[in-house]
Protein backbone atom coordinates (compact mmCIF):
# COMPACT_ATOMS: atom_id res chain seq x y z
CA UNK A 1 -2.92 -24.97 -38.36
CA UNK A 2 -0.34 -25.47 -35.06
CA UNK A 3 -1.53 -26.15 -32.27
CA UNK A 4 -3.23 -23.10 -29.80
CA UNK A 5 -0.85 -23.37 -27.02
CA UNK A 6 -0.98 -20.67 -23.91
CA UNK A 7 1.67 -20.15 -21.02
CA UNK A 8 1.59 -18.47 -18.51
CA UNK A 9 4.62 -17.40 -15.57
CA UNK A 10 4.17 -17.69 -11.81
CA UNK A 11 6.53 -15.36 -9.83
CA UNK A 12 6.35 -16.21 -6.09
CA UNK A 13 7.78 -14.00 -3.38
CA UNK A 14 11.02 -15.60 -3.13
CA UNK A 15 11.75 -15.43 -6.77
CA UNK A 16 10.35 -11.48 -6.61
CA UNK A 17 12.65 -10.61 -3.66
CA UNK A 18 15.72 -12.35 -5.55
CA UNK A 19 15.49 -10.47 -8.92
CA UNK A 20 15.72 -7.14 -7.15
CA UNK A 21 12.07 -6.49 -7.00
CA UNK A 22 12.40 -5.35 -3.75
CA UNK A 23 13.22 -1.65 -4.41
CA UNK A 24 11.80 0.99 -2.74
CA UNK A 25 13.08 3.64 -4.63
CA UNK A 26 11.47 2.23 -7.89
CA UNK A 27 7.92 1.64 -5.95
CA UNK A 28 8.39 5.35 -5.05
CA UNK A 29 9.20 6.43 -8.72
CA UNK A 30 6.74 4.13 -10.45
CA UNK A 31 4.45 5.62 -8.06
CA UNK A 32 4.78 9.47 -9.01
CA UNK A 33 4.44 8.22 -12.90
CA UNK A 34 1.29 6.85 -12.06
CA UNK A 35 -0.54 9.17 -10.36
CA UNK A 36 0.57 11.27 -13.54
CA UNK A 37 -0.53 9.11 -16.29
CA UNK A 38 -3.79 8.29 -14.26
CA UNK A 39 -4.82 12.29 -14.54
CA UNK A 40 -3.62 12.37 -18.56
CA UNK A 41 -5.86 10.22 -19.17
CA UNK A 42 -3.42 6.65 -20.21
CA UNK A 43 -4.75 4.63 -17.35
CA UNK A 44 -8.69 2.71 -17.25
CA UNK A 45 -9.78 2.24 -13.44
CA UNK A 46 -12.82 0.46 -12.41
CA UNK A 47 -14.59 0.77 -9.26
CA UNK A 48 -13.26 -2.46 -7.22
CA UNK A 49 -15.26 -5.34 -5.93
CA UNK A 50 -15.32 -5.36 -1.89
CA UNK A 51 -16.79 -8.50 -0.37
CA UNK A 52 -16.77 -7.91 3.33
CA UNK A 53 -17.42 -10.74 5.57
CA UNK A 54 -17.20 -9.45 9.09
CA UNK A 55 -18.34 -6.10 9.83
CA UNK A 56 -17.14 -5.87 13.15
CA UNK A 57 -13.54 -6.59 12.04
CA UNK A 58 -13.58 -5.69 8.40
CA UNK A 59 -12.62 -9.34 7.12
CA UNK A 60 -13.15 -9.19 3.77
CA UNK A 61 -11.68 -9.75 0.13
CA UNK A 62 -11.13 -7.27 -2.98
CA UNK A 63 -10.97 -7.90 -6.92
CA UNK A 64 -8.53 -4.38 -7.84
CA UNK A 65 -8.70 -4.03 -12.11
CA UNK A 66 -6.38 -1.68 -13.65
CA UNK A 67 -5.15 -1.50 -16.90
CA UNK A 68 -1.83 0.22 -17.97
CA UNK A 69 -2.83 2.00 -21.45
CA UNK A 70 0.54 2.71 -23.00
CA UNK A 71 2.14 -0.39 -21.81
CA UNK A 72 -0.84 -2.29 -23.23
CA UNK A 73 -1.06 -3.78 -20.15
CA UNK A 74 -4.51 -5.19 -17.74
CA UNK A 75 -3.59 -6.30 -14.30
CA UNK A 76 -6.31 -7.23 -11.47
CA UNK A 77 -5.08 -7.60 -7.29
CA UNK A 78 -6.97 -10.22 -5.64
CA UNK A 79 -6.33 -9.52 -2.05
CA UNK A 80 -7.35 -10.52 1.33
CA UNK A 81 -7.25 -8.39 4.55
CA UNK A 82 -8.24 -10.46 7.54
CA UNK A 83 -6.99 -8.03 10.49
CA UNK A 84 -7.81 -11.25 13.40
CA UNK A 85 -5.31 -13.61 11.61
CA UNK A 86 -2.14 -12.51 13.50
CA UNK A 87 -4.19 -13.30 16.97
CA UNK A 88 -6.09 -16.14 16.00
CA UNK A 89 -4.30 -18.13 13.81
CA UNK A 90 -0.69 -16.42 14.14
CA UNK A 91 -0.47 -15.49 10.30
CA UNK A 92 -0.20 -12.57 8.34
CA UNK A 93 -3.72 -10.78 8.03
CA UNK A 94 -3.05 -9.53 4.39
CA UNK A 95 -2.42 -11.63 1.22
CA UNK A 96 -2.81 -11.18 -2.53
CA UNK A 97 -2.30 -12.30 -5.87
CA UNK A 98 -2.03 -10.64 -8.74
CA UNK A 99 -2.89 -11.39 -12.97
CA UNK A 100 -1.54 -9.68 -15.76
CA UNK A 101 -2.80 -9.86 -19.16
CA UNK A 102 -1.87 -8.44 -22.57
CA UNK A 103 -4.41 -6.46 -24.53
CA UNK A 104 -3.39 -7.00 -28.11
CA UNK A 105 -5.02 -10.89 -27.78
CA UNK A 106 -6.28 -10.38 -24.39
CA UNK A 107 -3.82 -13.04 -23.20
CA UNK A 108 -2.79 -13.51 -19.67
CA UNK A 109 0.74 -13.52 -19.06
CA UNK A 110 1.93 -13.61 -15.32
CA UNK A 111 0.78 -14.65 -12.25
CA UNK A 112 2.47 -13.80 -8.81
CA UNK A 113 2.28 -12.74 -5.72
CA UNK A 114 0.85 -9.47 -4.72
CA UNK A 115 1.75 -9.52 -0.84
CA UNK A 116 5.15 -8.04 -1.97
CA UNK A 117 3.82 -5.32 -4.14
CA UNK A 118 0.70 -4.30 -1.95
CA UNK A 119 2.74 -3.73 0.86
CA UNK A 120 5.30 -1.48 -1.10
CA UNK A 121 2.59 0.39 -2.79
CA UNK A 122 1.43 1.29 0.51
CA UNK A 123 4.91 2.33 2.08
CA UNK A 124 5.57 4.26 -1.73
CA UNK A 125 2.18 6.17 -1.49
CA UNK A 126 3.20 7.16 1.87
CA UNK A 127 7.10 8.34 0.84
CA UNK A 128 5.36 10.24 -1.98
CA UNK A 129 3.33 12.08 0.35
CA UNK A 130 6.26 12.73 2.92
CA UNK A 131 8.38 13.98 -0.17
CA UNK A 132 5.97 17.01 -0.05
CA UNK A 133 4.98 17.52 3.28
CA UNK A 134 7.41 16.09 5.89
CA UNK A 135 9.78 18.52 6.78
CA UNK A 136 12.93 18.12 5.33
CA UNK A 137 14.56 17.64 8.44
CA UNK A 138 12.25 14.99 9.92
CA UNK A 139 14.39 13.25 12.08
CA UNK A 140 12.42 10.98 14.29
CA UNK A 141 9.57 8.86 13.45
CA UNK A 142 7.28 6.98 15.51
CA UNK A 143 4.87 4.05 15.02
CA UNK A 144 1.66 2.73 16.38
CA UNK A 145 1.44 -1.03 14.93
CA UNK A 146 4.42 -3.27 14.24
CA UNK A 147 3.48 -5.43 11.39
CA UNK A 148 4.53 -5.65 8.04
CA UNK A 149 3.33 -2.31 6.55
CA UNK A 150 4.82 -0.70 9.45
CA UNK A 151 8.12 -1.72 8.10
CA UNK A 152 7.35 -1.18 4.79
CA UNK A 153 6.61 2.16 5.65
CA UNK A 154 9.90 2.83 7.48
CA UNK A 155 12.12 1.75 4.54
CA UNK A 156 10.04 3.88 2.69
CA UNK A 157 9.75 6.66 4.45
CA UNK A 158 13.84 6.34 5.30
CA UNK A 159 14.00 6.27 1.10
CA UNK A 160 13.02 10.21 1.00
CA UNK A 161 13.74 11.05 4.37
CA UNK A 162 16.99 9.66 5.12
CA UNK A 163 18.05 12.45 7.45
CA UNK A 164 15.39 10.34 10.12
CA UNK A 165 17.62 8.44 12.86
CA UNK A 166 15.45 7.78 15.58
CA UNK A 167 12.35 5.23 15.48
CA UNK A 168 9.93 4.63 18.18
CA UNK A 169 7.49 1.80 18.03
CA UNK A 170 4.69 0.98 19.91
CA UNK A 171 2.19 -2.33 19.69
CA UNK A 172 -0.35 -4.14 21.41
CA UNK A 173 2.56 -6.38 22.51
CA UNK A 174 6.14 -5.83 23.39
CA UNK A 175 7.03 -8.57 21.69
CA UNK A 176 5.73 -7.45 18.52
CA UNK A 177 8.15 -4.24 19.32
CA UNK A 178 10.88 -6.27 20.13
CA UNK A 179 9.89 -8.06 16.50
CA UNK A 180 10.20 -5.18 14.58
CA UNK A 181 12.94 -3.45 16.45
CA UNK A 182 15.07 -6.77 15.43
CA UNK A 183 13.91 -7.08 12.40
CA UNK A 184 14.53 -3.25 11.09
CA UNK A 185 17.65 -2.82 13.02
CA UNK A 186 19.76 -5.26 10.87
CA UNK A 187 18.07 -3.51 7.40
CA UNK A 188 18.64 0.29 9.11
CA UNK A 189 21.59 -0.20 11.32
CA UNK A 190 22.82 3.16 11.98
CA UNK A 191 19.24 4.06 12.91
CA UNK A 192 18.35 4.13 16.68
CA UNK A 193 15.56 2.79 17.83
CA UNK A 194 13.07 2.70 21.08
CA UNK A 195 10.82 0.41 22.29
CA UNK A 196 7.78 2.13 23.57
CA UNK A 197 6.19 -0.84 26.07
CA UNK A 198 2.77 -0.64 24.25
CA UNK A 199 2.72 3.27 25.53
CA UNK A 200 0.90 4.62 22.50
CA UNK A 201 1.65 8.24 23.59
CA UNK A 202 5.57 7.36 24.01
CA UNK A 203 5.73 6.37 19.90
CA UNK A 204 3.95 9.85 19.06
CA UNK A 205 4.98 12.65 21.77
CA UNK A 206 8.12 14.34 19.84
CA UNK A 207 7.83 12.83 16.51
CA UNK A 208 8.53 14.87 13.76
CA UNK A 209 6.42 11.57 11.59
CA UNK A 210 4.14 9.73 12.91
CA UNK A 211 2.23 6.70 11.19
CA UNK A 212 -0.48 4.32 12.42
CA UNK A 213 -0.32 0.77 10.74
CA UNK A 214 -2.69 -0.64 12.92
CA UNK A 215 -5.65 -2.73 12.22
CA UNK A 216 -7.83 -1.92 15.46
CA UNK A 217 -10.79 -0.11 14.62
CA UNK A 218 -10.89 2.54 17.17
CA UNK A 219 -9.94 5.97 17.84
CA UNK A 220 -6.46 5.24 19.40
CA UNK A 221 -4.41 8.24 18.31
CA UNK A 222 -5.03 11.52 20.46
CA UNK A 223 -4.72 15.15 19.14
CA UNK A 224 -3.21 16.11 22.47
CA UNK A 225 0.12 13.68 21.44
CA UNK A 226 0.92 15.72 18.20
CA UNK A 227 3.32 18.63 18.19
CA UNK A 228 3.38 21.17 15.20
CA UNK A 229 4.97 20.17 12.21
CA UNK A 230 4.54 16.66 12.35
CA UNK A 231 3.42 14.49 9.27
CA UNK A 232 1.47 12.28 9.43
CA UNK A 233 0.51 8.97 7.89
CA UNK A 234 -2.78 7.63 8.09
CA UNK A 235 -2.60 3.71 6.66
CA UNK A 236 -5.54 1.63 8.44
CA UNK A 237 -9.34 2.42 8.96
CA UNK A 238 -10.48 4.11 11.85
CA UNK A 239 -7.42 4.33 14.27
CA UNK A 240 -7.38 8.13 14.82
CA UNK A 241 -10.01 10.37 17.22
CA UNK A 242 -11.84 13.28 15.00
CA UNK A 243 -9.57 15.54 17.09
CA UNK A 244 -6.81 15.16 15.02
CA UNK A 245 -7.64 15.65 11.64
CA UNK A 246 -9.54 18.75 13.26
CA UNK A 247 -6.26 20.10 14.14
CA UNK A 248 -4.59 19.68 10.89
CA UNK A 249 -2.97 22.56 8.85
CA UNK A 250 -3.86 20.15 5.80
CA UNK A 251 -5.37 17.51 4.76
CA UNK A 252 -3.92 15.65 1.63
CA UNK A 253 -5.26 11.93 0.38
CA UNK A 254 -4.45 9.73 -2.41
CA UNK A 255 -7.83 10.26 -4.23
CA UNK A 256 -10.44 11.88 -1.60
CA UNK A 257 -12.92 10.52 -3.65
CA UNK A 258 -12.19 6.95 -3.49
CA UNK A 259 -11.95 8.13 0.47
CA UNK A 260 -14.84 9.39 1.42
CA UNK A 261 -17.30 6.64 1.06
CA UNK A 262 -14.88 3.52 2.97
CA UNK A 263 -14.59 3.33 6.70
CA UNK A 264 -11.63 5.49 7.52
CA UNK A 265 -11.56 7.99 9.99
CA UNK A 266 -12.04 10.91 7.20
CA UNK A 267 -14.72 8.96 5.71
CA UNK A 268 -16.53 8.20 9.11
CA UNK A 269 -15.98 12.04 9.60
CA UNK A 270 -17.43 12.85 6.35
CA UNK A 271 -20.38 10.39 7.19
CA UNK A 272 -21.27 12.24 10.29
CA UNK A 273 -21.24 15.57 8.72
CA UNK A 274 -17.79 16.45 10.76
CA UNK A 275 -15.69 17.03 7.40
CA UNK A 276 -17.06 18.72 4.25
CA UNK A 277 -15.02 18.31 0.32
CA UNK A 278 -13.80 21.79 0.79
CA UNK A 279 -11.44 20.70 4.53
CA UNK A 280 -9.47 18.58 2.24
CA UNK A 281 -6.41 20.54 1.04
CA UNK A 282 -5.44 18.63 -2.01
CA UNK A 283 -5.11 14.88 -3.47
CA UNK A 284 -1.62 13.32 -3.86
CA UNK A 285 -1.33 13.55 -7.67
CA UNK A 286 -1.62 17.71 -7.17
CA UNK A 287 1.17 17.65 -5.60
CA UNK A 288 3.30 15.60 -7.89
CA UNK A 289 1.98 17.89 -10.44
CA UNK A 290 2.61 20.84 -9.02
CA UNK A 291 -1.06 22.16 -9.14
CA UNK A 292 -0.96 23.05 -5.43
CA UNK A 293 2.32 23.53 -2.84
CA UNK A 294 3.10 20.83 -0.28
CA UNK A 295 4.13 21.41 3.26
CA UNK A 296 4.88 25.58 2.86
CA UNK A 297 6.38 26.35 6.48
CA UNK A 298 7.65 23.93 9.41
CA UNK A 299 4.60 24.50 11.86
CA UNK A 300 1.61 22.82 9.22
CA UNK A 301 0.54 19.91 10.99
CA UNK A 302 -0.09 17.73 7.80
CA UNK A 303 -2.66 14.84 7.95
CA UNK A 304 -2.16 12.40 4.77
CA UNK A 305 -4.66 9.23 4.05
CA UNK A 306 -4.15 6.51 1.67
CA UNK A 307 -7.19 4.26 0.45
CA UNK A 308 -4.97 2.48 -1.47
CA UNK A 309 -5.61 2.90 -5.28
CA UNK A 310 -5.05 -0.40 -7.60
CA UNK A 311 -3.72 0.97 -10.88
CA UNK A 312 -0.63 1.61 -8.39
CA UNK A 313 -0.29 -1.44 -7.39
CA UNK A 314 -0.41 -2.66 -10.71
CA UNK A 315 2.12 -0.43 -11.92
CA UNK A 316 4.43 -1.57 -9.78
CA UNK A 317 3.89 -4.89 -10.56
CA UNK A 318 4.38 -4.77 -13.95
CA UNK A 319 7.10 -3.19 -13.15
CA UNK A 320 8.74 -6.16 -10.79
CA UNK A 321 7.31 -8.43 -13.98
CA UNK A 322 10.08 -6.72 -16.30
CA UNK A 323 12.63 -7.38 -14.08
CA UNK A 324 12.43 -10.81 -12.91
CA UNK A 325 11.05 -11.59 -16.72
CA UNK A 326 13.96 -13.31 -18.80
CA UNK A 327 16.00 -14.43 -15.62
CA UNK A 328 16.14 -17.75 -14.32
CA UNK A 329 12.84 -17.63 -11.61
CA UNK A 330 9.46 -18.72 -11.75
CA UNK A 331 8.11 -21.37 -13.31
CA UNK A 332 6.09 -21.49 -16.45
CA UNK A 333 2.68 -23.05 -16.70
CA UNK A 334 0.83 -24.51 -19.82
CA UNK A 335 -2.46 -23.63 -19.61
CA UNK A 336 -3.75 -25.21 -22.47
CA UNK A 337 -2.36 -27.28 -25.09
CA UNK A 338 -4.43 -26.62 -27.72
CA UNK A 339 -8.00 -25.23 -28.29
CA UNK A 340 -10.75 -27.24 -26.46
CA UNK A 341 -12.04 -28.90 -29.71
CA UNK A 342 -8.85 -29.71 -31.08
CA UNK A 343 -7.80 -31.93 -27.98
CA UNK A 344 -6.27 -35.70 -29.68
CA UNK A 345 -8.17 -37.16 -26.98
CA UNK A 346 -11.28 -35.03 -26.09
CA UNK A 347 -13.62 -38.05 -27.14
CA UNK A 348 -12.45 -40.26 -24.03
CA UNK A 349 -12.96 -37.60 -21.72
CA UNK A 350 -16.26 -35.67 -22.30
CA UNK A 351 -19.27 -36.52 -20.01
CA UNK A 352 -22.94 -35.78 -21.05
């Protein structure tokens, strides 16, 4: 018999971003498909693995399994969220990885990174919602945080609301504004857009969408700053007072279930007996299904949160794995040559 020989390909950012991976419209469309196929019944999705090792700041790391039934595809996200990186150590506080296997041998077939993905998935959760209850019309949006999912969430939100010209950001620092303001400007140039000074009110006041992409844990968005008929986007943990999801015409959620139990400001609501199941209006896949209407007149106030659901992410990374598949990125790796036993020189190298 040949020999047992297993590859696998690594896909880093770089050779993601220059395949044309980085395409919000797909994440938003790959998105909608599977928040369809998850309710029919074609998608298998575990409870994830949370190791958290700082309370106070919710450092921690998650193992995300998914698998893809029709595609005949298992993925799993590895990701870390360490919100004090930026501060202490000046890098990014969110990284992951992610595997995909086969499941006609079981065989793993790509590695890459899942920095790229996560933070679309979170921007294309948050366009899906908008799609359905952001009015039409929305044409200014404001921002409390300037990192990367702020961004993210801009081109995203830009991708199904593209009748938005005005952006106002506001940060801890105004040179994280004056970050993102440079950064987005030359990606959305006919979009105008306002530094806020790290006024929090300034970035909210007169919105028409509003999203926090914060990772402070504390109650820093007021229910006095929010005019009728905004949308907004919840991302983080706790970064909203009670006040405002109190005033809400709706509230909508990726999957209230996998909500309710984390440390979001719904779930810390639910926890204290502040928010019952029956105040939440509907989760995300009713709406793509058309089980239940979306925004229905221009005065809701809409409140949407995202937990972030994995078989999404993996989606869209199998996905980005069929396009950058077959072109000339990424390197392939041999895992193993041949079956342990069958090794030429396995004698020389065993220990006992």
């Amino acid at each position: 018999m040949g020999r047992k020989s297993i590859y696998i390909d690594f896909f880093s950012q770089e050779d993601l971003i220059k395949a044309g991976c980085f395409n919000l419209k797909m994440a938003v469309s790959v998105t909608k498909k599977a928040l369809v196929d998850n309710q029919q019944g074609k998608v298998l999705f575990p409870d994830k693995i949370v190791q958290i090792f700082d309370k106070e700041t919710q450092s921690r790391i998650n193992c995300l399994p998914a698998t893809l039934l029709n595609e005949k595809i298992c993925g799993m996200k590895w990701v870390s969220v360490f919100p004090q990186n930026p501060v202490k150590f000046g890098k990014q506080n969110l990284t992951a990885v992610i595997l995909l296997s086969e499941i006609e041998t079981g065989f793993p077939i790509a590695v890459m990174d899942g920095t790229l993905c996560s933070n679309m998935r979170v921007g294309a959760v948050g366009a899906v919602a908008a799609e359905y209850l952001a009015k039409e019309d929305s044409e200014t949006i404001g921002f409390i945080g300037a990192g990367e999912q702020a961004r993210m969430h801009l081109l995203a939100m830009k991708s199904v609301r593209p009748a938005l010209k005005i952006c106002k950001v506001a940060s801890k620092f105004e040179a994280e504004e004056e970050k993102f303001i440079y950064d987005m400007s030359k990606v959305i140039p006919d979009m105008e857009f306002k530094k806020c000074s790290t006024n929090l009110a300034d970035a909210i006041i007169d919105s028409d969408i509003i999203v926090t992409a914060t990772s402070a844990q504390a109650p820093l968005l007021k229910a006095e700053w929010i005019k009728e008929g905004v949308f907004y986007s919840h991302i983080g943990g706790w970064e909203d007072e009670y006040a405002v999801a109190k005033k809400a015409s709706k509230i909508v959620c990726d999957e209230w279930n996998a909500v309710k139990h984390r440390t979001q400001t719904l779930s810390r609501m639910y926890r204290d007996k502040e928010l019952s199941d029956t105040d939440i209006y509907a989760d995300l896949h009713e709406l793509v299904m058309n089980k239940k209407p979306g925004r229905e007149n221009d005065k809701e106030f809409i409140y949407f949160n995202a937990v972030g659901l994995s078989y999404i992410d993996i989606s869209i990374a199998y996905e980005m794995y069929k396009t950058v598949s077959g072109k000339s990125y990424g390197v392939k790796l041999q895992m193993q040559d041949d079956m342990i036993f069958n090794k030429d020189d396995l004698l020389k190298h065993i220990k006992i």
